[in-house]
C-alpha atoms as a PDB file:
ATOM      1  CA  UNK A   1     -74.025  60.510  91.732  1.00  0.00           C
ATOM      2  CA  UNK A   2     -74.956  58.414  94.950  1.00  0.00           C
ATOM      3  CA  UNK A   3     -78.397  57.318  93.066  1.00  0.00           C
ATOM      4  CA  UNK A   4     -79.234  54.128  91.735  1.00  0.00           C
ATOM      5  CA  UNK A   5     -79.775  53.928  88.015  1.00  0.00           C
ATOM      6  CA  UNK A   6     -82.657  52.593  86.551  1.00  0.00           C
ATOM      7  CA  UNK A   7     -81.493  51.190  83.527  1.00  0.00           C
ATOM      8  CA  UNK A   8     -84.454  49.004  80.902  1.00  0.00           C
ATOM      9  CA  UNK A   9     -82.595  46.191  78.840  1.00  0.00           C
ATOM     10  CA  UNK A  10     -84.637  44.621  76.059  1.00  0.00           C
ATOM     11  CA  UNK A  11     -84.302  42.191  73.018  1.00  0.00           C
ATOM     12  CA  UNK A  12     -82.356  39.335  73.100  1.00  0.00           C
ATOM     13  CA  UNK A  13     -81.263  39.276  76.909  1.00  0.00           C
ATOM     14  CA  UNK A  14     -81.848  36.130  79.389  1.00  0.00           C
ATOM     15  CA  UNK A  15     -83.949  38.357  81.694  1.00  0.00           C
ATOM     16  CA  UNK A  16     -85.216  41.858  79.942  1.00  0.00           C
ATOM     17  CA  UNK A  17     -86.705  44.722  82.007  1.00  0.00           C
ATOM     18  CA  UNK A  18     -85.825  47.543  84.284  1.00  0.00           C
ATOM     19  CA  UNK A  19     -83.151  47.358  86.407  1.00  0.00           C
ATOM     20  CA  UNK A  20     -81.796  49.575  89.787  1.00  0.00           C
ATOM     21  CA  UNK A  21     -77.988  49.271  89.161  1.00  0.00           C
ATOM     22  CA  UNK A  22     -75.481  50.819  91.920  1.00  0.00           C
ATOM     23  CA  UNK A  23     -74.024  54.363  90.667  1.00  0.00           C
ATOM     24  CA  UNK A  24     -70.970  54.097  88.382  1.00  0.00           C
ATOM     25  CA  UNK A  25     -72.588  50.927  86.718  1.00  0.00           C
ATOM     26  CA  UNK A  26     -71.548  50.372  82.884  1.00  0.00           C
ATOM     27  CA  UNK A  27     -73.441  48.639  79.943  1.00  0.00           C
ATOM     28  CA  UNK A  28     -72.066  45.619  80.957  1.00  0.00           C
ATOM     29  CA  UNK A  29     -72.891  45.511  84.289  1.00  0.00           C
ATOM     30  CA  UNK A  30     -76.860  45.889  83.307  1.00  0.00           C
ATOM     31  CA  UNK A  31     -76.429  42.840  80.499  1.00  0.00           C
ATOM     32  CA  UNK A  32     -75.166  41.143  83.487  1.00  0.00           C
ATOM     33  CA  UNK A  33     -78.259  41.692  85.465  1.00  0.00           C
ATOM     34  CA  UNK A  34     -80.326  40.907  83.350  1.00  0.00           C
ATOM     35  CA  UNK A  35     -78.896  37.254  82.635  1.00  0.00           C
ATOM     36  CA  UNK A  36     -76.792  37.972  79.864  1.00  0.00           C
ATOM     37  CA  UNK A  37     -76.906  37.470  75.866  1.00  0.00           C
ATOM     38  CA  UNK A  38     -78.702  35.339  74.047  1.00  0.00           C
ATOM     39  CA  UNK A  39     -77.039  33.241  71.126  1.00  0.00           C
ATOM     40  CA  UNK A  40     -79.708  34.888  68.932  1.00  0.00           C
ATOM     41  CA  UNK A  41     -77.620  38.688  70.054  1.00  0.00           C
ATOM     42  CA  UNK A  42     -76.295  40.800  67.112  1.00  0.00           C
ATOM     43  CA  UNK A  43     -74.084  43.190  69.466  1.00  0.00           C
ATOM     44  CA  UNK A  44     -73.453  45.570  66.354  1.00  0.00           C
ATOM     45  CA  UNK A  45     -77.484  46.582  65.986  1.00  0.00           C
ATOM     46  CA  UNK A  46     -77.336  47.683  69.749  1.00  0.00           C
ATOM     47  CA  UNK A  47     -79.704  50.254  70.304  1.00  0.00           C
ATOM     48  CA  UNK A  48     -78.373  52.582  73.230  1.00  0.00           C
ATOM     49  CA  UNK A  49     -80.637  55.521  74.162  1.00  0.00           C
ATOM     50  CA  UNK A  50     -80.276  57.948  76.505  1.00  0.00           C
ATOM     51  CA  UNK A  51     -83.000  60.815  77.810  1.00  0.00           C
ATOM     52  CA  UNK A  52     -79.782  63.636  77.985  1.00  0.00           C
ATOM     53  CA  UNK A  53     -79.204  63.340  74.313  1.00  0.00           C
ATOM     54  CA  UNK A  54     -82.639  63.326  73.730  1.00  0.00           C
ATOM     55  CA  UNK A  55     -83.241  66.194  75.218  1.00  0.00           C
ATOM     56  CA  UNK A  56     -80.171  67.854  73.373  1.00  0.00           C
ATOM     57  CA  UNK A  57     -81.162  66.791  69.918  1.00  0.00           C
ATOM     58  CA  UNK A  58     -84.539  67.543  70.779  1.00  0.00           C
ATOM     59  CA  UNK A  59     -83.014  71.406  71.514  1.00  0.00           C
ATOM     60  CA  UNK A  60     -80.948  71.156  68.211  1.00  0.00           C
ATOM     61  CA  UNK A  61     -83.436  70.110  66.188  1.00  0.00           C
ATOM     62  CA  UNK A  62     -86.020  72.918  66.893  1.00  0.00           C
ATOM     63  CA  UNK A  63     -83.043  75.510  66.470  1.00  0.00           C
ATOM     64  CA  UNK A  64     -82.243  73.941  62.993  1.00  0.00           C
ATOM     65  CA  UNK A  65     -86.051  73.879  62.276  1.00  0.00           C
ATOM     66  CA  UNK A  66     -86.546  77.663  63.344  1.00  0.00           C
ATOM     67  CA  UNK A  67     -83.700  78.509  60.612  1.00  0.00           C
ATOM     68  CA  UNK A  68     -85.208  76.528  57.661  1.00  0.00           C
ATOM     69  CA  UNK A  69     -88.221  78.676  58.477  1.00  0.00           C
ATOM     70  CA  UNK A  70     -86.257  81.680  58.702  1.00  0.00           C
ATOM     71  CA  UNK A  71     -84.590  80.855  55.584  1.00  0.00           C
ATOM     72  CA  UNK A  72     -87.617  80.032  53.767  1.00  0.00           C
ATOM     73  CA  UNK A  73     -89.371  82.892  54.624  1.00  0.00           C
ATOM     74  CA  UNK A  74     -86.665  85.283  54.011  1.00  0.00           C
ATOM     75  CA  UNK A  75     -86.215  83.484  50.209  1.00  0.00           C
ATOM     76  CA  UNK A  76     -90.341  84.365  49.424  1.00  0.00           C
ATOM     77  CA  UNK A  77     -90.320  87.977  50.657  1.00  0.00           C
ATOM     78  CA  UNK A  78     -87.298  88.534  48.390  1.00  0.00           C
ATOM     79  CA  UNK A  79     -89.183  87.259  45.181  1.00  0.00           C
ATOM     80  CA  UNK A  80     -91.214  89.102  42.983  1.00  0.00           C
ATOM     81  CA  UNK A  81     -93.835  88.392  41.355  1.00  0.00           C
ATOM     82  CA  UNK A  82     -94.967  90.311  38.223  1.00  0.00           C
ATOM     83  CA  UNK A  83     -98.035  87.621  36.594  1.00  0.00           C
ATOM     84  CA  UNK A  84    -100.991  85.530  37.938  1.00  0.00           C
ATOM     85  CA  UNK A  85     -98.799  82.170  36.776  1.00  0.00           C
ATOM     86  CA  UNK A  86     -96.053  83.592  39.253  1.00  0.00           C
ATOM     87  CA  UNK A  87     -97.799  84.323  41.856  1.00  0.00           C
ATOM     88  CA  UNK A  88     -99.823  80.831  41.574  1.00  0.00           C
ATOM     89  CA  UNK A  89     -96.486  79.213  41.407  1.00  0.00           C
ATOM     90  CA  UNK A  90     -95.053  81.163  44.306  1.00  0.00           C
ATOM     91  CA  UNK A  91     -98.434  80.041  46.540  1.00  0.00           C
ATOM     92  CA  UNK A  92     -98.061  76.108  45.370  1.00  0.00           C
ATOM     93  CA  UNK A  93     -94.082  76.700  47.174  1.00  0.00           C
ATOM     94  CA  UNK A  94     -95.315  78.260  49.731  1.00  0.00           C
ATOM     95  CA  UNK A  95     -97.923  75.689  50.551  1.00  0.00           C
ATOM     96  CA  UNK A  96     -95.891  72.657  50.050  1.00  0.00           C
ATOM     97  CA  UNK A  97     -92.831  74.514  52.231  1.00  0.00           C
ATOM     98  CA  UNK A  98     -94.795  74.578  55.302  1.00  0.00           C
ATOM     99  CA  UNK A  99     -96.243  70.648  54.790  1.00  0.00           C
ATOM    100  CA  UNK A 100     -92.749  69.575  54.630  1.00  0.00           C
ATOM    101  CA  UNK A 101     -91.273  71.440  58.121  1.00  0.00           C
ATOM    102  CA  UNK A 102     -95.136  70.249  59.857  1.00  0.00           C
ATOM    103  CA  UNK A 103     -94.193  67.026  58.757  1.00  0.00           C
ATOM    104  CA  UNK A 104     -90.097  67.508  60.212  1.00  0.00           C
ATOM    105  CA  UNK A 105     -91.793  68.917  63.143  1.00  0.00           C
ATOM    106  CA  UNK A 106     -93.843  65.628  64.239  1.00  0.00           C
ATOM    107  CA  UNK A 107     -90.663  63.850  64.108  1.00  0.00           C
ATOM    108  CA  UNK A 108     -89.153  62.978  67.307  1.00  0.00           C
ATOM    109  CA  UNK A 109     -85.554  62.518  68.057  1.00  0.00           C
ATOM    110  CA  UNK A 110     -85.256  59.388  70.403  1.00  0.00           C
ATOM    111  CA  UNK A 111     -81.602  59.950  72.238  1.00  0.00           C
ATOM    112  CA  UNK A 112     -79.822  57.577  70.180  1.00  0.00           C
ATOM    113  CA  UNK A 113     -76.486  57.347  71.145  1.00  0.00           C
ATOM    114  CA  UNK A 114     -73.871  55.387  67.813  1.00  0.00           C
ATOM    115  CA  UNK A 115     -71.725  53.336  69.646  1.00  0.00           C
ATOM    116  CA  UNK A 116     -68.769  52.488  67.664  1.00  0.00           C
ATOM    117  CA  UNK A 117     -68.057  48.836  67.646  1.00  0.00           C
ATOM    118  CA  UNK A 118     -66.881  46.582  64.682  1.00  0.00           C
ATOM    119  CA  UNK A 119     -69.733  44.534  62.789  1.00  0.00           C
ATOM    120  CA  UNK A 120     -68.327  41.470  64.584  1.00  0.00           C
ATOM    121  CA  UNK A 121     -68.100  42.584  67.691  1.00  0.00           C
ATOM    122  CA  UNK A 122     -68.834  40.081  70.970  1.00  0.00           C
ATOM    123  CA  UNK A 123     -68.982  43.026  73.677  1.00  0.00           C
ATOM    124  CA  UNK A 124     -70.415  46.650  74.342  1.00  0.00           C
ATOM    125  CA  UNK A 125     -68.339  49.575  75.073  1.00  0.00           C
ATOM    126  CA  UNK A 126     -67.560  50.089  79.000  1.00  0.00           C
ATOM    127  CA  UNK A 127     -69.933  53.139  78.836  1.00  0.00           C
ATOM    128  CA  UNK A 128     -71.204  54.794  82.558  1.00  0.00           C
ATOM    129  CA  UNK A 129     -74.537  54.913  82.561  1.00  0.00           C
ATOM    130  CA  UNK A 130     -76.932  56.807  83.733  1.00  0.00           C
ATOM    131  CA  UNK A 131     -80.527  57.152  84.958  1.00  0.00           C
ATOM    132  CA  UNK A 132     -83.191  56.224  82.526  1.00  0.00           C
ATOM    133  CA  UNK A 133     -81.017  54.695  79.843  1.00  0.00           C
ATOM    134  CA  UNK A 134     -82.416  52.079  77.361  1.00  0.00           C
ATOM    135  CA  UNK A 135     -80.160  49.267  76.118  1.00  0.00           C
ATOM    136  CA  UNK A 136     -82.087  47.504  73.084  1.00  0.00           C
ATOM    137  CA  UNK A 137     -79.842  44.258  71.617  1.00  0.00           C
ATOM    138  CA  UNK A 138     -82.156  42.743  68.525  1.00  0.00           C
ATOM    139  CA  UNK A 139     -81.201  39.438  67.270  1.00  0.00           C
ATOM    140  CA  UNK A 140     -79.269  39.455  63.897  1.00  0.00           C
ATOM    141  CA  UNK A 141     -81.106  40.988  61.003  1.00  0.00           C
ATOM    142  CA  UNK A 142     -81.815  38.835  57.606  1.00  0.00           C
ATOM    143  CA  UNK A 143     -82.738  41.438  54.975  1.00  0.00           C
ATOM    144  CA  UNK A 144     -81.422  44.621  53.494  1.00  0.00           C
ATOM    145  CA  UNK A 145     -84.182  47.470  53.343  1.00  0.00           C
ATOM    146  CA  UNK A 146     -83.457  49.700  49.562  1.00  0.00           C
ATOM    147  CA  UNK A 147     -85.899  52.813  49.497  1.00  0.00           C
ATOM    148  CA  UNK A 148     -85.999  55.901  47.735  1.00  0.00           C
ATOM    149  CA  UNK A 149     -85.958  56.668  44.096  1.00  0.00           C
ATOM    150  CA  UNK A 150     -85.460  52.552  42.825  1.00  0.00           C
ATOM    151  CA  UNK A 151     -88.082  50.702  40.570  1.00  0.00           C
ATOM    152  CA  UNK A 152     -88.853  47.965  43.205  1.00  0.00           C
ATOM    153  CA  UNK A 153     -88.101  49.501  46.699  1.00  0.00           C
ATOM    154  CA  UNK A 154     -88.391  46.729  49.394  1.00  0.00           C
ATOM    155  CA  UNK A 155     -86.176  44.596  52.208  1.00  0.00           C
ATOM    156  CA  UNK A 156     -84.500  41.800  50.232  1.00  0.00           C
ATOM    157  CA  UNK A 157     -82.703  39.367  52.459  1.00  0.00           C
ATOM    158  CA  UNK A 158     -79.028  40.105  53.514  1.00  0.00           C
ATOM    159  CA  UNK A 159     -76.234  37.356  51.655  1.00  0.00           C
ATOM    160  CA  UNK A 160     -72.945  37.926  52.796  1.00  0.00           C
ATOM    161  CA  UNK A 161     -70.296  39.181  50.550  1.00  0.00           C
ATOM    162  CA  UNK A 162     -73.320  41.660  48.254  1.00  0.00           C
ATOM    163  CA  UNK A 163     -72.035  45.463  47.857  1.00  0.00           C
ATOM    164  CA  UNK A 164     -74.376  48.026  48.201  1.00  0.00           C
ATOM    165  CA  UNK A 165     -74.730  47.933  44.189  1.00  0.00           C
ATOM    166  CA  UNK A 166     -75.957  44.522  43.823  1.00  0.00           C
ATOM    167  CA  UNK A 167     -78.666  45.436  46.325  1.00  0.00           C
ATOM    168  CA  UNK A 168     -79.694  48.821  44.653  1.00  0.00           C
ATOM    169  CA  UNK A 169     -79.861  46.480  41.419  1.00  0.00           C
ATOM    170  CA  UNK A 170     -81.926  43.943  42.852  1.00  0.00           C
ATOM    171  CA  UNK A 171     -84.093  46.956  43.411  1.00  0.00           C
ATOM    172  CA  UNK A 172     -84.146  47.392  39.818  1.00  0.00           C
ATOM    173  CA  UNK A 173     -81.419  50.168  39.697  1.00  0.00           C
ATOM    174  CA  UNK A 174     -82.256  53.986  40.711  1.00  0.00           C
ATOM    175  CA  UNK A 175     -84.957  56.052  38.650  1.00  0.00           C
ATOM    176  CA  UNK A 176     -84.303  58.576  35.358  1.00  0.00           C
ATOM    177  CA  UNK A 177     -84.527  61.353  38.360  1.00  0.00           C
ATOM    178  CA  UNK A 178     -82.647  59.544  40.932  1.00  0.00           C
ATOM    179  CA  UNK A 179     -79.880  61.515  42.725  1.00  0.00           C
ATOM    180  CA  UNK A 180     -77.228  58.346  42.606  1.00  0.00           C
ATOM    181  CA  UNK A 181     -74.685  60.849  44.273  1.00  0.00           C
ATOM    182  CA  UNK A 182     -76.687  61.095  47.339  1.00  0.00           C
ATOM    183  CA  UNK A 183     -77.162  57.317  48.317  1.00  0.00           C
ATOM    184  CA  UNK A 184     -76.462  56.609  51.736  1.00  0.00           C
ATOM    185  CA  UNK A 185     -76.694  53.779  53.758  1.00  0.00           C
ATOM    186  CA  UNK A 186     -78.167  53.634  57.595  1.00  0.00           C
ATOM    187  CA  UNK A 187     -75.951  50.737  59.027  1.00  0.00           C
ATOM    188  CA  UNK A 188     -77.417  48.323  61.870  1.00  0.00           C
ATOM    189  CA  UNK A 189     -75.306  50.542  64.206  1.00  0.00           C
ATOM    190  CA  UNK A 190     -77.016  54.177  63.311  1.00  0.00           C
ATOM    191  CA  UNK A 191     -73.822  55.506  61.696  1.00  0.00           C
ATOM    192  CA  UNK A 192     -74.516  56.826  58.361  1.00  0.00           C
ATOM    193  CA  UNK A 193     -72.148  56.591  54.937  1.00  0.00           C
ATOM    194  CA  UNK A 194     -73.103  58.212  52.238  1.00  0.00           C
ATOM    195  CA  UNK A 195     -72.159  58.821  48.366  1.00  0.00           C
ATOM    196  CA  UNK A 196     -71.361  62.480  48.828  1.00  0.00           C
ATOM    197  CA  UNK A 197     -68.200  61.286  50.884  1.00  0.00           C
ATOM    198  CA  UNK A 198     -67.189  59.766  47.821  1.00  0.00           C
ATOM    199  CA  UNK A 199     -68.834  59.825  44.759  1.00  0.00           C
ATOM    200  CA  UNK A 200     -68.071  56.121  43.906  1.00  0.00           C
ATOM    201  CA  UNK A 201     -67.836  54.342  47.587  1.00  0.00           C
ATOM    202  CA  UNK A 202     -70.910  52.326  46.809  1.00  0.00           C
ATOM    203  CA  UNK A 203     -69.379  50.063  43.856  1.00  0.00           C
ATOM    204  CA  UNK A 204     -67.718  47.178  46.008  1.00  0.00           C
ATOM    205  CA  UNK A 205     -68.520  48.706  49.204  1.00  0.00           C
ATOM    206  CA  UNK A 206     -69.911  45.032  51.099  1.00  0.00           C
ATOM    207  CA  UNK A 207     -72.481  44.942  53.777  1.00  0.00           C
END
């Protein structure tokens, strides 16, 4: 607790880089050091990372992996398979089960920590910090990124007062097999709403 904490601020900062902050610091006091914001700062897209949650999620992650495994593994012994189509069917599952969790297992968690702050929000949280925390402030975004099961996915640029539906349209809509009650939407914070909180949230929801 009597440690200095190196803190690294990045993006749109007078001065980024690493900084040795007294103990008890907070976010502000390491935007102070290094200069303070930039008129270019969009507070609300702050990126705060920190190498305790990391490792937590990290832990979390491979528990929740070693279940799907589990799970999957207990759903193929339990099948039966009585023809050569079955059992050719049963292989292709098999097989394309263990690309998907090789491909969740090269993904990394990287400590993000959501801070809750309004969209137009001039100032961070008075968060502690601690050692080896990463304070990332990007200047204000200018396009909307729709992917997923839509006819043209792509970024198309951000105009106030759009819902989430006129972007998914300007996408050309969602596909015949499109899951439209699933939609979420990743907001420059890292908090996540989605259509399965309500069904029709989406329809004048503005970005």
């Amino acid at each position: 607790e009597r440690q200095n904490q190196r803190v690294v601020v990045e993006g749109a900062v007078l001065r980024p880089g690493e900084y040795g902050l007294p103990p008890a610091s907070s976010i502000a006091d390491a935007i102070r050091a290094a200069g303070g914001l930039t008129s270019a700062a969009y507070i609300y897209s702050t990126e705060f990372t920190r190498e305790s949650v990391r490792k937590t999620q990290q832990l979390n992650y491979e528990r929740a992996l070693r279940d799907l495994e589990t799970e999957f593994t207990r759903a193929t012994a339990s099948q039966r398979t009585a023809t050569a189509e079955e059992v050719a069917t049963q292989t292709a599952r098999s097989t394309a089960t263990e690309r998907l969790i090789s491909r969740l297992r090269s993904i990394q968690p990287n400590g993000r920590v959501v801070l809750q702050i309004p969209p137009d929000s001039r100032e961070l949280p008075d968060l502690a910090l601690e050692d080896g925390d990463r304070i990332h402030i990007p200047p204000r975004p200018t396009s909307v990124g729709v992917f997923g099961s839509v006819f043209n996915g792509g970024s198309y640029l951000f105009t106030a007062g759009r819902s989430v539906d006129d972007y998914l349209r300007l996408a050309g809509g969602p596909t015949r097999g499109a899951d439209a009650g699933s939609v979420f939407v990743i907001r420059a914070n890292g908090s996540v709403v989605s259509g399965l909180q309500n069904a029709k949230w989406y329809g004048g929801n503005g970005l």
